[in-house]
N, C-alpha and C. Protein backbone atom coordinates (compact mmCIF):
# COMPACT_ATOMS: atom_id res chain seq x y z
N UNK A 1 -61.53 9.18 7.31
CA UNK A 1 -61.38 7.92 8.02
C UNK A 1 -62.13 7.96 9.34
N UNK A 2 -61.92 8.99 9.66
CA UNK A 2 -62.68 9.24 10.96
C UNK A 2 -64.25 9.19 11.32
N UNK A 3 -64.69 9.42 10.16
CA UNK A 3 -65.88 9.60 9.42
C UNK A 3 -66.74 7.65 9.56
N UNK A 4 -65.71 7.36 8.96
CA UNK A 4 -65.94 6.18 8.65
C UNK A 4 -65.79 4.76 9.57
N UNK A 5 -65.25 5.53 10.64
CA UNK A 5 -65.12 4.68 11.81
C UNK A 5 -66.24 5.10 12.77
N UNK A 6 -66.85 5.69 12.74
CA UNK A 6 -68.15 6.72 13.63
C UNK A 6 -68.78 5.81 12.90
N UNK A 7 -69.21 6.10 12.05
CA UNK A 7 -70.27 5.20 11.54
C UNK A 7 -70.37 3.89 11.20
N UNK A 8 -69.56 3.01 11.61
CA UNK A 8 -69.12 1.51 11.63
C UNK A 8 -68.46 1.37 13.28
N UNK A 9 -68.55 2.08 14.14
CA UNK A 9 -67.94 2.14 15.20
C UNK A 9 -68.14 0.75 15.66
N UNK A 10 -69.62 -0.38 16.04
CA UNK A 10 -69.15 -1.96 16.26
C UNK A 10 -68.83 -2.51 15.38
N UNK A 11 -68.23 -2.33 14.16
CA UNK A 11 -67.15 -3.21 13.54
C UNK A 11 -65.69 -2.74 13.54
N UNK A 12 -65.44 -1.24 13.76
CA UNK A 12 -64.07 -1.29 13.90
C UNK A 12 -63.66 -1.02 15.09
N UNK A 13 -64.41 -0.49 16.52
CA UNK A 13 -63.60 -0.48 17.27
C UNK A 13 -63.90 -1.85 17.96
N UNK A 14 -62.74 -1.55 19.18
CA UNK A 14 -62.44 -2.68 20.05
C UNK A 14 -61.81 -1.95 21.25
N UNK A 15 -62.25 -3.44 22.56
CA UNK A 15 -61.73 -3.08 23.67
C UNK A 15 -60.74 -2.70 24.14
N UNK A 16 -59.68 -3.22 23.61
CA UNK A 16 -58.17 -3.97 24.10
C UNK A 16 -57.45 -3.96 22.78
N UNK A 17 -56.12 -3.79 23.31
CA UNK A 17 -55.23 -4.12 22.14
C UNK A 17 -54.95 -5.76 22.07
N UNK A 18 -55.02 -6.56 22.80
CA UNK A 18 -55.72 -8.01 22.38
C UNK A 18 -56.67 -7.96 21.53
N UNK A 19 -57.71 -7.98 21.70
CA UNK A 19 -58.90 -7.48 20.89
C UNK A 19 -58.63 -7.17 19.11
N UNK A 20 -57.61 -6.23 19.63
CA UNK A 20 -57.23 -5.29 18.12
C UNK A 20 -56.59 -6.52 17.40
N UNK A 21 -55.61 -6.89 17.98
CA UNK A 21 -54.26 -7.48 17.09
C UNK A 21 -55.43 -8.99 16.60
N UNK A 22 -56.36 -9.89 17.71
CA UNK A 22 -57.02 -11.30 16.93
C UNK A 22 -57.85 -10.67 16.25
N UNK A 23 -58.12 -9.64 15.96
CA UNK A 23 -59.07 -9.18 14.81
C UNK A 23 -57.96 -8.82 13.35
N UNK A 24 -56.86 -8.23 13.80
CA UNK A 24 -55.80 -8.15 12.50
C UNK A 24 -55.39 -9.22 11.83
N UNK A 25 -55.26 -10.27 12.61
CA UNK A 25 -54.83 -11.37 12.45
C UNK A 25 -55.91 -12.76 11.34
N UNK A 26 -57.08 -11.99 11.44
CA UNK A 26 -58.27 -12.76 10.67
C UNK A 26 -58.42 -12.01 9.53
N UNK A 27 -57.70 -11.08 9.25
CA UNK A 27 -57.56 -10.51 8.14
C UNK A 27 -58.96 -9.15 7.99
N UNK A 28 -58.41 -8.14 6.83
CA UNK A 28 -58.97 -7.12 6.23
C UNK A 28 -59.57 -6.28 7.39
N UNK A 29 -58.24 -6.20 7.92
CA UNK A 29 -58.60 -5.12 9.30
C UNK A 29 -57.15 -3.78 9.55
N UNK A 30 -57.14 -3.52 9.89
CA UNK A 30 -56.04 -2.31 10.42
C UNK A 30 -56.46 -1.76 11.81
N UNK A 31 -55.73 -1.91 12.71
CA UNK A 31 -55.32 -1.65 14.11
C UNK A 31 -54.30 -0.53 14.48
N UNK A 32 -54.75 0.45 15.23
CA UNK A 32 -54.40 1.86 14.76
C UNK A 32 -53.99 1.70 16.57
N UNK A 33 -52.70 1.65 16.43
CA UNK A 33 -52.14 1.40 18.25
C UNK A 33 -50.65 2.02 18.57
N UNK A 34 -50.30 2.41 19.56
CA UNK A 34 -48.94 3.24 19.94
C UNK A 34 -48.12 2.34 19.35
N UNK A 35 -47.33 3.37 19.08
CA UNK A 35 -45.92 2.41 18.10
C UNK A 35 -45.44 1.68 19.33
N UNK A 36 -45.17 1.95 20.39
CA UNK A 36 -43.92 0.97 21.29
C UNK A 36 -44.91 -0.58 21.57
N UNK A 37 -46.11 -0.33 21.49
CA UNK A 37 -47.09 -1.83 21.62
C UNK A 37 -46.80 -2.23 20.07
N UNK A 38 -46.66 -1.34 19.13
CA UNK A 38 -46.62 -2.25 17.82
C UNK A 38 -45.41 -3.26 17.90
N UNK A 39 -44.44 -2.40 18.44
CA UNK A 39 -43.03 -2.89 18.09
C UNK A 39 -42.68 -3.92 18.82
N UNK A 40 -43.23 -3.52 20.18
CA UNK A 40 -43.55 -5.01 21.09
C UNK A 40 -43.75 -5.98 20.84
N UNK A 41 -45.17 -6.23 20.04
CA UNK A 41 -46.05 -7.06 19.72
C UNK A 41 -45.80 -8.15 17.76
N UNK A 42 -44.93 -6.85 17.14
CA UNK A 42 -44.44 -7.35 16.07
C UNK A 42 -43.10 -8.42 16.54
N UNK A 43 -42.40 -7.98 17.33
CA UNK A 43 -41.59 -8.95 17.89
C UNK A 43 -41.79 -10.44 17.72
N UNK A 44 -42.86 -10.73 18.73
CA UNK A 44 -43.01 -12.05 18.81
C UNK A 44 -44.47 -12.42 17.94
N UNK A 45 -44.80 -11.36 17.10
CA UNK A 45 -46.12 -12.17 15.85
C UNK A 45 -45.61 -11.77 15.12
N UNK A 46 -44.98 -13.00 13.95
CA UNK A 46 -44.50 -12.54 12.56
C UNK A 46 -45.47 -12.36 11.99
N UNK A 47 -46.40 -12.64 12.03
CA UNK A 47 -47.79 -12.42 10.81
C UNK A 47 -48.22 -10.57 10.68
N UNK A 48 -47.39 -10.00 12.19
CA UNK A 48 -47.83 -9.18 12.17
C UNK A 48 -47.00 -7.67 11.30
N UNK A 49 -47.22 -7.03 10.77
CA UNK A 49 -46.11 -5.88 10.55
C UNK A 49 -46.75 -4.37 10.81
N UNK A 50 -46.19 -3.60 10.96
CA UNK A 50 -46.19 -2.06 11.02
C UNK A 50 -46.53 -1.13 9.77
N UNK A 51 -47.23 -0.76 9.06
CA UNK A 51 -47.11 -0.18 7.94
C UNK A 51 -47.29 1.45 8.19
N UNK A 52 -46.51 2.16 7.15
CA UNK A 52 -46.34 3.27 6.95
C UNK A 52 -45.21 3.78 8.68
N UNK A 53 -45.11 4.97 8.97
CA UNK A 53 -44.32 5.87 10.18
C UNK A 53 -45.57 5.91 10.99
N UNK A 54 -44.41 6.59 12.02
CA UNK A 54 -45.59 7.32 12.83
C UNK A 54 -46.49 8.36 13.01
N UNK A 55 -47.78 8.39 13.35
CA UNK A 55 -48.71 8.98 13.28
C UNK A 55 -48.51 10.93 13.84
N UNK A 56 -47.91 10.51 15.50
CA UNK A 56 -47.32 11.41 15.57
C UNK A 56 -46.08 11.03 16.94
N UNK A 57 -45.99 12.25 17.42
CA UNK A 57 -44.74 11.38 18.75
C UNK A 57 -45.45 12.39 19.99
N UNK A 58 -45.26 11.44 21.09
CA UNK A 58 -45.64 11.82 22.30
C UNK A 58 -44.67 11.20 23.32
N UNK A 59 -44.33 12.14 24.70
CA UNK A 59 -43.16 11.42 25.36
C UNK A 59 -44.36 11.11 26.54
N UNK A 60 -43.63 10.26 27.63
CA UNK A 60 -44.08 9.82 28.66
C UNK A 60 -43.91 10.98 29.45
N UNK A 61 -44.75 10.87 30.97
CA UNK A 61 -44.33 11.72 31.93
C UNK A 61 -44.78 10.81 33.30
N UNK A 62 -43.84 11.57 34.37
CA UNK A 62 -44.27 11.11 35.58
C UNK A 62 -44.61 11.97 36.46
N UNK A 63 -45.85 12.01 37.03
CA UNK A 63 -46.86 13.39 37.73
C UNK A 63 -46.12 13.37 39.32
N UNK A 64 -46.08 14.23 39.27
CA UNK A 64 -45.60 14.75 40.97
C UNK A 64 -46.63 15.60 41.79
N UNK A 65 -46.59 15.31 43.07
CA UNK A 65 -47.31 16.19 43.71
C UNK A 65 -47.07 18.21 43.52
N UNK A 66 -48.00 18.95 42.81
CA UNK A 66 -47.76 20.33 42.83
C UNK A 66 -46.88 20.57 43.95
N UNK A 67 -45.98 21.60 43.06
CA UNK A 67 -45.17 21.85 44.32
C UNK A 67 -43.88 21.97 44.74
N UNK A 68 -43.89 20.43 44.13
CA UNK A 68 -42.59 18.93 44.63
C UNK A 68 -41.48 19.71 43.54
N UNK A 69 -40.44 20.66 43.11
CA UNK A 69 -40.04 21.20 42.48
C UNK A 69 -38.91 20.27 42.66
N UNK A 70 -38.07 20.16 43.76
CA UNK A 70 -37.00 19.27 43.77
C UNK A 70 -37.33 17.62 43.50
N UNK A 71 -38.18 17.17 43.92
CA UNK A 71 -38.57 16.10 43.08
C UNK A 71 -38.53 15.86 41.66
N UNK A 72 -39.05 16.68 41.32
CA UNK A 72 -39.71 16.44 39.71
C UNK A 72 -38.16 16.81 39.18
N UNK A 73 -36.97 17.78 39.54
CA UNK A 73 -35.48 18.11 38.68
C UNK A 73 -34.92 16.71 39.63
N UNK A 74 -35.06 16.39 40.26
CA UNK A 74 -33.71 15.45 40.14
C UNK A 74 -34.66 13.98 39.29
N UNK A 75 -36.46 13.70 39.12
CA UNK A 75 -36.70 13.02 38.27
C UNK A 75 -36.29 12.81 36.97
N UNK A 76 -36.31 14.31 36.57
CA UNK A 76 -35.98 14.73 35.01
C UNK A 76 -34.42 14.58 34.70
N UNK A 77 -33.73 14.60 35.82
CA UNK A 77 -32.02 14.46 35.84
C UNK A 77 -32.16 13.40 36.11
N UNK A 78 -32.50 12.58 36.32
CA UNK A 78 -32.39 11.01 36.45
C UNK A 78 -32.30 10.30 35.27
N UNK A 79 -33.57 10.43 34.65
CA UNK A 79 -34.47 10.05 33.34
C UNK A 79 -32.89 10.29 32.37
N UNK A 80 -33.04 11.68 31.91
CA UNK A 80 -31.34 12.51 31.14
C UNK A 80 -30.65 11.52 31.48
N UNK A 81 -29.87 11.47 32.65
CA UNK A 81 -28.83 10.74 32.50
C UNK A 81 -28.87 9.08 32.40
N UNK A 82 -30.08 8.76 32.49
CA UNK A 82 -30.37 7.65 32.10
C UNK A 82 -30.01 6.79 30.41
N UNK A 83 -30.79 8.13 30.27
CA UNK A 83 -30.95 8.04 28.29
C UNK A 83 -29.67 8.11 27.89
N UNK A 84 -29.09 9.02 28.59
CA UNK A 84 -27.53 10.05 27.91
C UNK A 84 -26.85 8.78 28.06
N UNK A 85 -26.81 7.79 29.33
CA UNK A 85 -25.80 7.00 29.46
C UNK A 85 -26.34 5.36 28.77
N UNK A 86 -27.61 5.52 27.91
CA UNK A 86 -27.87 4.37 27.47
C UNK A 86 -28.19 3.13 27.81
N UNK A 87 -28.52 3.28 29.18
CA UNK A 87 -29.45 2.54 30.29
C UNK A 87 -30.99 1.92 29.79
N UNK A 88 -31.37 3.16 29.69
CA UNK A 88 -33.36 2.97 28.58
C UNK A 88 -32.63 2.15 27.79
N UNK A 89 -32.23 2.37 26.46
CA UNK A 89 -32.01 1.50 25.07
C UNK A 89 -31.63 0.38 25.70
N UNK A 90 -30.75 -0.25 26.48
CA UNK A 90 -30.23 -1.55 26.99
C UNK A 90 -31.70 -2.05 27.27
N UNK A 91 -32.39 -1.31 28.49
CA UNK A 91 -34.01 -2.14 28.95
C UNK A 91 -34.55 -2.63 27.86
N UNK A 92 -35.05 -1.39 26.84
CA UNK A 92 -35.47 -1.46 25.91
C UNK A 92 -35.46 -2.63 25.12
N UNK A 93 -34.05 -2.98 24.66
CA UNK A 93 -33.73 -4.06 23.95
C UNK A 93 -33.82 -5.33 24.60
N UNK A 94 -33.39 -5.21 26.08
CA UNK A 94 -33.67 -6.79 27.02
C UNK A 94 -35.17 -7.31 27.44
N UNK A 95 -36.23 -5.99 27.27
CA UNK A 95 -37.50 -6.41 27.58
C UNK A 95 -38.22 -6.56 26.14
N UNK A 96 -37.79 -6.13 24.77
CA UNK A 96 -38.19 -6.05 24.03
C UNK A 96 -38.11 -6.76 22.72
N UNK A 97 -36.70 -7.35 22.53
CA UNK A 97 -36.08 -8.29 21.51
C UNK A 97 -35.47 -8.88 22.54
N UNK A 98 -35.53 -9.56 23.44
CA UNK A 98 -35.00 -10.64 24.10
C UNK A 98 -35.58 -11.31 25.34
N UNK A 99 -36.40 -10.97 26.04
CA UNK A 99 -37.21 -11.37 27.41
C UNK A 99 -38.63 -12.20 26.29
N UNK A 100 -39.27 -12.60 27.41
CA UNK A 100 -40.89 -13.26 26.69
C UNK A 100 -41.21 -13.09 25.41
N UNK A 101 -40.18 -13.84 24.83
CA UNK A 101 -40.40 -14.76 23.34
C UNK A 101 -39.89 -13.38 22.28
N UNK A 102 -39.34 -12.42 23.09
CA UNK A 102 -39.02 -10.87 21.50
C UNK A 102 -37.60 -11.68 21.09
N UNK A 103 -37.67 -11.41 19.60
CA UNK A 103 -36.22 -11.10 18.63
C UNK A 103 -36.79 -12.47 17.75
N UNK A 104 -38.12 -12.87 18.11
CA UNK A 104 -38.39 -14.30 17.29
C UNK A 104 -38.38 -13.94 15.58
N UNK A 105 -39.17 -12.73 15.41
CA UNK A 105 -38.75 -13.03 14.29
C UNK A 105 -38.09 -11.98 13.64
N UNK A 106 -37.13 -11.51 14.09
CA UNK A 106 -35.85 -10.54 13.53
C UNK A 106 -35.12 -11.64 13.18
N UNK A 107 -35.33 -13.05 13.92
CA UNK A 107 -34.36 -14.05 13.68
C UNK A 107 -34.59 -15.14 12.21
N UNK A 108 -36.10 -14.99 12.21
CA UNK A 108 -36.69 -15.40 10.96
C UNK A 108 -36.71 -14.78 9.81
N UNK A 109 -36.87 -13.30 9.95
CA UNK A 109 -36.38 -12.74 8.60
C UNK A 109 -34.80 -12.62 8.37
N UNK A 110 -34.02 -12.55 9.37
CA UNK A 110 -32.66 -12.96 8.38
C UNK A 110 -32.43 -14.33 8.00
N UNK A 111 -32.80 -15.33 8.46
CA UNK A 111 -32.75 -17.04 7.81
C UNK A 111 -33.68 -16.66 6.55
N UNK A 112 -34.47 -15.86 6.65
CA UNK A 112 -35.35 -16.28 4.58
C UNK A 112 -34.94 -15.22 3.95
N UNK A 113 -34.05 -14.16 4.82
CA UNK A 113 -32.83 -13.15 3.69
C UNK A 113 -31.78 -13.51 2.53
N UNK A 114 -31.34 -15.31 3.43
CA UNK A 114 -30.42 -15.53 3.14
C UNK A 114 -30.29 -15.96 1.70
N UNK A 115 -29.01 -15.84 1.04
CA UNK A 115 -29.56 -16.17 -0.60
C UNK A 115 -29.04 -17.77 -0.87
N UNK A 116 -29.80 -18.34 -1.55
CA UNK A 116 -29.10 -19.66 -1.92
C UNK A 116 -28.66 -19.78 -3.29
N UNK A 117 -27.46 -20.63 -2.92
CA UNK A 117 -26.75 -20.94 -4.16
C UNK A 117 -27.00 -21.42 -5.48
N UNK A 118 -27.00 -20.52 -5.93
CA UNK A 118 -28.02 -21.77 -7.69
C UNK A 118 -26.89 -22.65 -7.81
N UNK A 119 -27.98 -23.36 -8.78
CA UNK A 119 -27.89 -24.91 -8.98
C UNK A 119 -28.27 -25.20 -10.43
N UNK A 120 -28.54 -26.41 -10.87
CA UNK A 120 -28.26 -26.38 -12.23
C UNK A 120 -29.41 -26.60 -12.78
N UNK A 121 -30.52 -26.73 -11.24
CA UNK A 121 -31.71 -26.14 -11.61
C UNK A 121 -32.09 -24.98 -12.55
N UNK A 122 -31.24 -24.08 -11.55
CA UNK A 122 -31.77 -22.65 -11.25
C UNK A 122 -31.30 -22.07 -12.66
N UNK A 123 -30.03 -23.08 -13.64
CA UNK A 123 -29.47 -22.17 -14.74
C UNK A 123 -29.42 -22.83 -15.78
N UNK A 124 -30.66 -24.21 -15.72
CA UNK A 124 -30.11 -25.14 -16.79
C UNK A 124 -31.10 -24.77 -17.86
N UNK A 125 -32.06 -24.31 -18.08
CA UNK A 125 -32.87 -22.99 -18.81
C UNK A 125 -31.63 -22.25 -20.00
N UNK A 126 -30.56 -21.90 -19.11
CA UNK A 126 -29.49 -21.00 -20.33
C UNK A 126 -28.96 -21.98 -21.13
N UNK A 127 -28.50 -23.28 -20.77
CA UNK A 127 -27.76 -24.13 -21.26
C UNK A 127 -28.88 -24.73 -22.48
N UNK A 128 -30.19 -24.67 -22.38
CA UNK A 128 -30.97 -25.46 -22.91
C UNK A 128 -31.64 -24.34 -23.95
N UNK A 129 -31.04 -22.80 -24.25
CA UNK A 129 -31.29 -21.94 -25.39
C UNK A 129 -29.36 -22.17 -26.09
N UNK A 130 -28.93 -22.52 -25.19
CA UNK A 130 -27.71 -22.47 -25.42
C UNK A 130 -27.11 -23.75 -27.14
N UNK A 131 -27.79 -24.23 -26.52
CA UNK A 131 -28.01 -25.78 -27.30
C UNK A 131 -28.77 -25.63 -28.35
N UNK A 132 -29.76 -25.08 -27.99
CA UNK A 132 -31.15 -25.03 -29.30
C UNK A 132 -30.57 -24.15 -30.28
N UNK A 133 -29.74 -22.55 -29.96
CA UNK A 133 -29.50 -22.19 -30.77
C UNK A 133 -28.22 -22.81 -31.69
N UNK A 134 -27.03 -23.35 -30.97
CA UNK A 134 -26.10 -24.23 -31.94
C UNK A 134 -26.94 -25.42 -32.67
N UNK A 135 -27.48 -25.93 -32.28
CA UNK A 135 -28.55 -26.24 -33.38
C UNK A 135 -29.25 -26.38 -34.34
N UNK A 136 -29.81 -24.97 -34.23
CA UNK A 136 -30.32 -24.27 -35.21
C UNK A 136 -29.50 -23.45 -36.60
N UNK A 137 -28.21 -23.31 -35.65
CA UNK A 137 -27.29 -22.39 -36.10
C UNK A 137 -26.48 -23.17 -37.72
N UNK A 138 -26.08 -24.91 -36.77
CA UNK A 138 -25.62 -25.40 -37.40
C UNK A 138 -27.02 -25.85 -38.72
N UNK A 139 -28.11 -26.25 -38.27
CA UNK A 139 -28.43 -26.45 -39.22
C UNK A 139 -28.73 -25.49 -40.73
N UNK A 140 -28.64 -23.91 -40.25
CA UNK A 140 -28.75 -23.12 -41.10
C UNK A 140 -27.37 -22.86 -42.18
N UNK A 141 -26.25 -23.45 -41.41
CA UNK A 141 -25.06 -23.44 -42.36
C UNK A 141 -25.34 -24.62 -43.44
N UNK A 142 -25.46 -25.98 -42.22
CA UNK A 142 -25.79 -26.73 -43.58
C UNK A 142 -26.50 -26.91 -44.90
N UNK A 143 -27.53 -25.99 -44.58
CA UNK A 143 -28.53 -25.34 -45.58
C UNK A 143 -28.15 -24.70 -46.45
N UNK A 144 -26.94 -23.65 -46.24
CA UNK A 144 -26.81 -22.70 -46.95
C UNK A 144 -25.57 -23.07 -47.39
N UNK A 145 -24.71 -24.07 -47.39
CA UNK A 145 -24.00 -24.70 -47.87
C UNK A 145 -24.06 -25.76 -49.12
N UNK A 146 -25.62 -26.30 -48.90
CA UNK A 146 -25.61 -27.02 -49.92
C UNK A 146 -26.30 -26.00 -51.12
N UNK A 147 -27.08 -24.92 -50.67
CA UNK A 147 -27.64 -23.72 -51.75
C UNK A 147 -26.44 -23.32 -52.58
N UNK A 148 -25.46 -22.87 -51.83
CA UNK A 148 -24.23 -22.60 -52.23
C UNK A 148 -23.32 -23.35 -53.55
N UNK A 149 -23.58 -24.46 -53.09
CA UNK A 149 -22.63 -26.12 -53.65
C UNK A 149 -23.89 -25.74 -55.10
N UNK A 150 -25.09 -25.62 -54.89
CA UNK A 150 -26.03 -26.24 -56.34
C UNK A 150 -25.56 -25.31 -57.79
N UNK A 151 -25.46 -24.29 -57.07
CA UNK A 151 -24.55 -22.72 -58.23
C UNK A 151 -23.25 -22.93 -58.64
N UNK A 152 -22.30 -23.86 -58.06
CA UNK A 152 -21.09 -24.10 -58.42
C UNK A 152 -20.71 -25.32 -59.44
N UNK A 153 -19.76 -25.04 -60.16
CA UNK A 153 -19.26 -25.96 -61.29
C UNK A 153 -18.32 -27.02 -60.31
N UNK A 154 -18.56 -28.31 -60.11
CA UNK A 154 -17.98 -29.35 -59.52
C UNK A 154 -17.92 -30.09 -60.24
N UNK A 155 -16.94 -31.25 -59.52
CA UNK A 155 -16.79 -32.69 -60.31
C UNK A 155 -18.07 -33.54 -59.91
N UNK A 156 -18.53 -34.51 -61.18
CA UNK A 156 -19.44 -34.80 -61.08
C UNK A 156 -19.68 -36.28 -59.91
N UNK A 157 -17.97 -36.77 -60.09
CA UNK A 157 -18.11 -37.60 -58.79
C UNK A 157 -18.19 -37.35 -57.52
N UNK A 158 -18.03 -36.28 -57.20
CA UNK A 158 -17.98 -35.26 -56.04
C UNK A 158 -19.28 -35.18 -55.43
N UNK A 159 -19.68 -36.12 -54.34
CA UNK A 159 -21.36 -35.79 -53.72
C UNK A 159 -21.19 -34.53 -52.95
N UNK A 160 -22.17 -34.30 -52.86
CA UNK A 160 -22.56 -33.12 -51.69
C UNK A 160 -22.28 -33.50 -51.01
N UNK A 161 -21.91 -34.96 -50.34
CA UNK A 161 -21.69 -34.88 -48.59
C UNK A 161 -20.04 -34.76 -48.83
N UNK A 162 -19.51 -35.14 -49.45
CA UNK A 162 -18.37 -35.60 -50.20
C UNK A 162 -17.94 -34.22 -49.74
N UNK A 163 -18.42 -33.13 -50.39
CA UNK A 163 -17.97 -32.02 -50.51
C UNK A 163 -17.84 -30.90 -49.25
N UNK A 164 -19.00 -31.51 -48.61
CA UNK A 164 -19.17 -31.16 -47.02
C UNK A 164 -18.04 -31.67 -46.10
N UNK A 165 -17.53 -33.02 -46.60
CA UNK A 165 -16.63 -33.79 -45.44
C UNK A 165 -15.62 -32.64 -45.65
N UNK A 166 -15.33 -32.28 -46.58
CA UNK A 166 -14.15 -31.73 -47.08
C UNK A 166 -13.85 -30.37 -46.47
N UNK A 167 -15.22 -30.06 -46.63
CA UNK A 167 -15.14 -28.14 -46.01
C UNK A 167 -14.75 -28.51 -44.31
N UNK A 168 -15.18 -29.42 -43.83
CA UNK A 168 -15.39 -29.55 -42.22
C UNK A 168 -14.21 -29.82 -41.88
N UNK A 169 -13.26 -30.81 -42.78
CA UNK A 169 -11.67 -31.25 -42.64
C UNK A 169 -11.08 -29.77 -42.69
N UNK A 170 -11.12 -29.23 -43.85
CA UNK A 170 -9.97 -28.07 -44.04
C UNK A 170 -10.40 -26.85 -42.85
N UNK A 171 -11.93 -26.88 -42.17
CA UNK A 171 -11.96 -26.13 -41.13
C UNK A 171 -11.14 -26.64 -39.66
N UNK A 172 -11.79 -28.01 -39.44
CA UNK A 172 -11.42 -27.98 -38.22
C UNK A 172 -9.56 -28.27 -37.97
N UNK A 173 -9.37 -28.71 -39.02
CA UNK A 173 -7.43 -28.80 -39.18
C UNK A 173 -7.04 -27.20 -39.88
N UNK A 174 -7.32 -26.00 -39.74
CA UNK A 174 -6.73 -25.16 -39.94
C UNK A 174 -6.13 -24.99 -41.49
N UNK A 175 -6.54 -25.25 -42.02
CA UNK A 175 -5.72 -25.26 -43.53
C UNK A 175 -5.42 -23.69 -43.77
N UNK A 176 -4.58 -23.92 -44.91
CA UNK A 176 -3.84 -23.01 -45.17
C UNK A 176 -4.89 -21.91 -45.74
N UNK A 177 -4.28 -20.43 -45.42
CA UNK A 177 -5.15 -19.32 -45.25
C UNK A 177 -5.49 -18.98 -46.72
N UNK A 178 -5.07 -19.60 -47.64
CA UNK A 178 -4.88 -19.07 -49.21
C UNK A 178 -6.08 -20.82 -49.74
N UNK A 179 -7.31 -19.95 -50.31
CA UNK A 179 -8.18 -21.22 -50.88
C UNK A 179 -8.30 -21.01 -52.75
N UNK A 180 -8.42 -21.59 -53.04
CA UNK A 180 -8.87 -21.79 -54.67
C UNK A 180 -10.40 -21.53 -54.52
N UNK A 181 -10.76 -20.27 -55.18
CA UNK A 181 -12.65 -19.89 -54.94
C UNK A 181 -12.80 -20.43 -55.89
N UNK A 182 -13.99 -21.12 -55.32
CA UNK A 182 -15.06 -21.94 -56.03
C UNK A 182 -16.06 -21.08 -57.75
N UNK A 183 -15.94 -21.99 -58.62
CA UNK A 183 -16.13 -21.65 -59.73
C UNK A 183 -17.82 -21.95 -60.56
N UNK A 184 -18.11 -20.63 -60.14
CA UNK A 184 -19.81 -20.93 -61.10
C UNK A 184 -19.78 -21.53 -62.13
N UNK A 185 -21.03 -22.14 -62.03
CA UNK A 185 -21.48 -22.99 -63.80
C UNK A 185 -21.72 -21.82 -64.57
N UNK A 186 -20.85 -22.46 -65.77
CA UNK A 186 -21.06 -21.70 -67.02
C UNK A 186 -22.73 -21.31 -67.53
N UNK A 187 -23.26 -20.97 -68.25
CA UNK A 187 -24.36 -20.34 -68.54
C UNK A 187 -24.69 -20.59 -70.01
N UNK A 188 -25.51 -21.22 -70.16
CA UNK A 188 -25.52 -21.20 -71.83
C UNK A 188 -26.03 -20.09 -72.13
N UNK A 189 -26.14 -20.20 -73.60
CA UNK A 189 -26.51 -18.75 -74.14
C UNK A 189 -28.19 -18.12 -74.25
N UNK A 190 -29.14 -19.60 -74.20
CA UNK A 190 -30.38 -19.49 -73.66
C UNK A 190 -30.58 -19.04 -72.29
N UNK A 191 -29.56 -19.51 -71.47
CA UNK A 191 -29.97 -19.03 -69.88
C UNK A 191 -29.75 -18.01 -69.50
N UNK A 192 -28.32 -17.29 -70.23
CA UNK A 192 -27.84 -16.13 -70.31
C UNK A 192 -29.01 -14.82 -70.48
N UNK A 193 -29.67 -15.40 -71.96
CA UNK A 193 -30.97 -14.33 -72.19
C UNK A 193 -31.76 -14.02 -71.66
N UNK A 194 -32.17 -15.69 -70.62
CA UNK A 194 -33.89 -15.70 -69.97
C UNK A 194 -32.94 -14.92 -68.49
N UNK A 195 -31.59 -15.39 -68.21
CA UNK A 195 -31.86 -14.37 -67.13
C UNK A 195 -31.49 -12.61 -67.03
N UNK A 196 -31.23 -12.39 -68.10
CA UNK A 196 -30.94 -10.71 -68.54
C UNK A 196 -32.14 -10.58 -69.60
N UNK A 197 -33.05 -10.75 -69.56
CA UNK A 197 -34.17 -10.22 -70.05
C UNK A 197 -34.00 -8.76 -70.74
N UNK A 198 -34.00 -8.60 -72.03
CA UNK A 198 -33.95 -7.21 -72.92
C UNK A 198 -32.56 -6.88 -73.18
N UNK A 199 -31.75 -7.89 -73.29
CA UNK A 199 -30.59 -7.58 -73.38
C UNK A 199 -30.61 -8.75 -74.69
N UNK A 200 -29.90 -8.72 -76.02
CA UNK A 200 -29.50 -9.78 -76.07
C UNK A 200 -28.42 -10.02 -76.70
N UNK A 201 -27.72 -11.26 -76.49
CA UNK A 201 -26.44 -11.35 -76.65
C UNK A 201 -25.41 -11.36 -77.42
N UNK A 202 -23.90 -11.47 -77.13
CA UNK A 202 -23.17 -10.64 -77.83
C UNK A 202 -23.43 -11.93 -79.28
N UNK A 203 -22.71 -11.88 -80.46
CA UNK A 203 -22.78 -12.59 -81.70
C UNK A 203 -21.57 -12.44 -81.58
C-alpha cells in the first residue's frame, strides 16, 4: 500500500484532514486519519464510517521543561486521577457526542434500527399460497372423486353431482362412523379375460 501511495502520491495524498474527508465523501477514496478525528468527525457526517480497528495506539503527552521533575509527577497525577475519576470520558462525551452538532447520527441510526410492524402488506403473500393451495387441493379431491364414482356400481338415477352432494352432507354433519363401502361393477366374463391376460376363466 505504501508502495502505491508513493507512486500516486498527487492523487492520494492531501493537505488537511478537511481535504481528506471532501475527497471521501466524492467517493472511491479511503482516508487513513487518527481514530479520535475519525470518531469526531463520524459524529456529525453520517455518510461517513470507520472501517476495520485500529491501526495502532499512541497516548498523548505534555513536554516539560528538562528537569521540571515535580512538575511533570504532579502532571501525570493529575491526568491519573483525572481518568481514574472519569472526568476525561465526561469531556469526551460533552465535546464529542453532544457540543457542535456530535450524537447527530447515533440518533439516526437508532430511528432506522427501529423495527416496524408488519402489515398485511408485509404477510398477505402467505395468505395468497394459502388460498391457491385450498384450491388446488380441493380441486384435486374433486377429481379424484369422480375417478373413484366411474369404477363403482351405482344407481343409475344417481348423478355424479347427486352423489357428491351426498359425500359433502354426510362430511360436513358428522355422520355416523360406520359407512356401507361402496361396491365395484361387476365384470363380465370378456372383461374379466382382456384384463387378466393368460389366465382364462373358470367354466
Amino acid at each position: 500500500m505504501h508502495k502505491f501511495m508513493i507512486k500516486h502520491a498527487k492523487e492520494v495524498f492531501v493537505s488537511s484532514n478537511t481535504e481528506g474527508i471532501e475527497k471521501v465523501k466524492k467517493g472511491n477514496y479511503a482516508y487513513l486519519m487518527e481514530a479520535t478525528s475519525i470518531e469526531y468527525n463520524t459524529e456529525r457526517e453520517c455518510n461517513l464510517t470507520q472501517i476495520g480497528g485500529l491501526l495502532d495506539s499512541k497516548g498523548y503527552g505534555i513536554a516539560v521543561k528538562k528537569g521540571k521533575r515535580k512538575l511533570r509527577n504532579w502532571l501525570t497525577g493529575g491526568i491519573l486521577r483525572l481518568q481514574q475519576d472519569g472526568v476525561l470520558h465526561n469531556i469526551k462525551e460533552r465535546w464529542w457526542k453532544q457540543k457542535k452538532g456530535g450524537g447527530i447520527c447515533t440518533q439516526t441510526k437508532k430511528a432506522s434500527g427501529t423495527v416496524n410492524e408488519l402489515g398485511l402488506g408485509n404477510v398477505g403473500g402467505v395468505f395468497v399460497v394459502m388460498l391457491l393451495g385450498l384450491f388446488l387441493s380441493a380441486c384435486v379431491a374433486v377429481a379424484e372423486f369422480f375417478w373413484f364414482q366411474r369404477k363403482l356400481r351405482r344407481d343409475p338415477e344417481m348423478s355424479l353431482f347427486k352423489l357428491l352432494m351426498r359425500e359433502l352432507k354426510y362430511a360436513v354433519t358428522c355422520g355416523s362412523s360406520s359407512k356401507s363401502a361402496p361396491k365395484l361393477k361387476t365384470q363380465s366374463k370378456d372383461e374379466a379375460t382382456n384384463a387378466f391376460p393368460g389366465y382364462s376363466s373358470l367354466q
